[in-house]
C-alpha atoms as a PDB file:
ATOM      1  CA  UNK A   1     103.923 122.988  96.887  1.00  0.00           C
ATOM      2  CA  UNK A   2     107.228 124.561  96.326  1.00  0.00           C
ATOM      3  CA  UNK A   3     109.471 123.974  93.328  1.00  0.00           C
ATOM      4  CA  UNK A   4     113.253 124.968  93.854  1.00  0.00           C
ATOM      5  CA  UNK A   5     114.941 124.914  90.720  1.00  0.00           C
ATOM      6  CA  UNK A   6     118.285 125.318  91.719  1.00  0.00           C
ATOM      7  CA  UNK A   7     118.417 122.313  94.642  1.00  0.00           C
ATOM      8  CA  UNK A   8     116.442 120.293  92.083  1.00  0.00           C
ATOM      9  CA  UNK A   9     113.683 119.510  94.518  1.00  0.00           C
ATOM     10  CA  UNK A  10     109.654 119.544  94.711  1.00  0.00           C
ATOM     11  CA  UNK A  11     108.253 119.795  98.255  1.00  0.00           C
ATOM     12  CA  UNK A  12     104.628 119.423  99.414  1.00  0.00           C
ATOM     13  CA  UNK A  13     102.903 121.183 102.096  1.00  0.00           C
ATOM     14  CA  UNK A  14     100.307 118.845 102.914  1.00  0.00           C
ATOM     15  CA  UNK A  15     100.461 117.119 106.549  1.00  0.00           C
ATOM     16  CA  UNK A  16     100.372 113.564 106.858  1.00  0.00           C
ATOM     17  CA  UNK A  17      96.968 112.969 108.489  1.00  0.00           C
ATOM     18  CA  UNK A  18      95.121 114.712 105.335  1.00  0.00           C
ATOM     19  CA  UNK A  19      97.484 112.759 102.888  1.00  0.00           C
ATOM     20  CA  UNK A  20      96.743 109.416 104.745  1.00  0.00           C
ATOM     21  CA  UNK A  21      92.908 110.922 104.622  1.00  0.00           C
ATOM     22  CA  UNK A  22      93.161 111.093 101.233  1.00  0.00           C
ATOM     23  CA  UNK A  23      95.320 107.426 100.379  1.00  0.00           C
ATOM     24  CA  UNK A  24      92.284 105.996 102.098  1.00  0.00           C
ATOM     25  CA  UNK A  25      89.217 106.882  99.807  1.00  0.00           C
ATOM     26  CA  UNK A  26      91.580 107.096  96.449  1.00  0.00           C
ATOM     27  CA  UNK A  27      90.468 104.106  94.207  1.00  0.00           C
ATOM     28  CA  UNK A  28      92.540 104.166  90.669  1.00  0.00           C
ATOM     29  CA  UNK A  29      90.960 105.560  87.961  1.00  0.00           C
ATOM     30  CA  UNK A  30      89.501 103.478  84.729  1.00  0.00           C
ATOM     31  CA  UNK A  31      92.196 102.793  82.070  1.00  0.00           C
ATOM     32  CA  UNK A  32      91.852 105.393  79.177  1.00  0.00           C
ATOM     33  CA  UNK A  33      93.971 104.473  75.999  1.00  0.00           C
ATOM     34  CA  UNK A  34      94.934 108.295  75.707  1.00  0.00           C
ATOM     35  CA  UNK A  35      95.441 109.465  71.947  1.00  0.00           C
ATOM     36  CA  UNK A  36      97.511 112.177  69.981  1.00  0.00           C
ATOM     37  CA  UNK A  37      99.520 114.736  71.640  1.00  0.00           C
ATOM     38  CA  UNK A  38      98.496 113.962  75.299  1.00  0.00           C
ATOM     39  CA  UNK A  39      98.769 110.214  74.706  1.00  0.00           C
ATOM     40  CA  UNK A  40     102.069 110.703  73.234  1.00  0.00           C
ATOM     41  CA  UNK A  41     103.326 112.915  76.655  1.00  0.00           C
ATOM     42  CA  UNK A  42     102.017 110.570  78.322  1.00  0.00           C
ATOM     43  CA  UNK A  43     104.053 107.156  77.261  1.00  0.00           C
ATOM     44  CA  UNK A  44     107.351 109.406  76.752  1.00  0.00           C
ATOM     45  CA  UNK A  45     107.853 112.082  79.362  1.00  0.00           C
ATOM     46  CA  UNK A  46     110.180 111.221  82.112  1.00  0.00           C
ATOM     47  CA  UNK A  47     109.720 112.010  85.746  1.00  0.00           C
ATOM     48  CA  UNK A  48     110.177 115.320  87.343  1.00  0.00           C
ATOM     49  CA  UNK A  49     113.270 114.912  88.741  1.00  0.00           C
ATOM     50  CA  UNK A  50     114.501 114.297  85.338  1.00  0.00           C
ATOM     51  CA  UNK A  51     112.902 117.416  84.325  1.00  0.00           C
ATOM     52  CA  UNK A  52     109.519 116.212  82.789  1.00  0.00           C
ATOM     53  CA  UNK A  53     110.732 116.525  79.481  1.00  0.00           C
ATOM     54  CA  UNK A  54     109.460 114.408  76.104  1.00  0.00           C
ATOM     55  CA  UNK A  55     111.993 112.445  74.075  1.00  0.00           C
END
């Protein structure tokens, strides 16, 4: 993975076979009411291109 700062960009080195490998036996994960510091990240932080940070 490569994070470049400057051009504001994330880029992942993964080819596209393993990521389709993967997309094929991911199921989503049970719903966890997350709590306290985590839980509060969690329902305010904003994406990364927005820099991931909490309001």
């Amino acid at each position: 993975m490569t994070v470049d700062i400057a051009a504001r960009s994330i880029e992942l080195h993964v080819d596209e076979e393993v990521l389709a490998e993967r997309r094929k036996s991911w199921t989503l994960p049970e719903n966890h009411r997350l709590t306290g510091v985590l839980g509060k990240y969690a329902k305010l932080v904003q994406s990364a291109s927005k820099g991931a940070v909490c309001f």
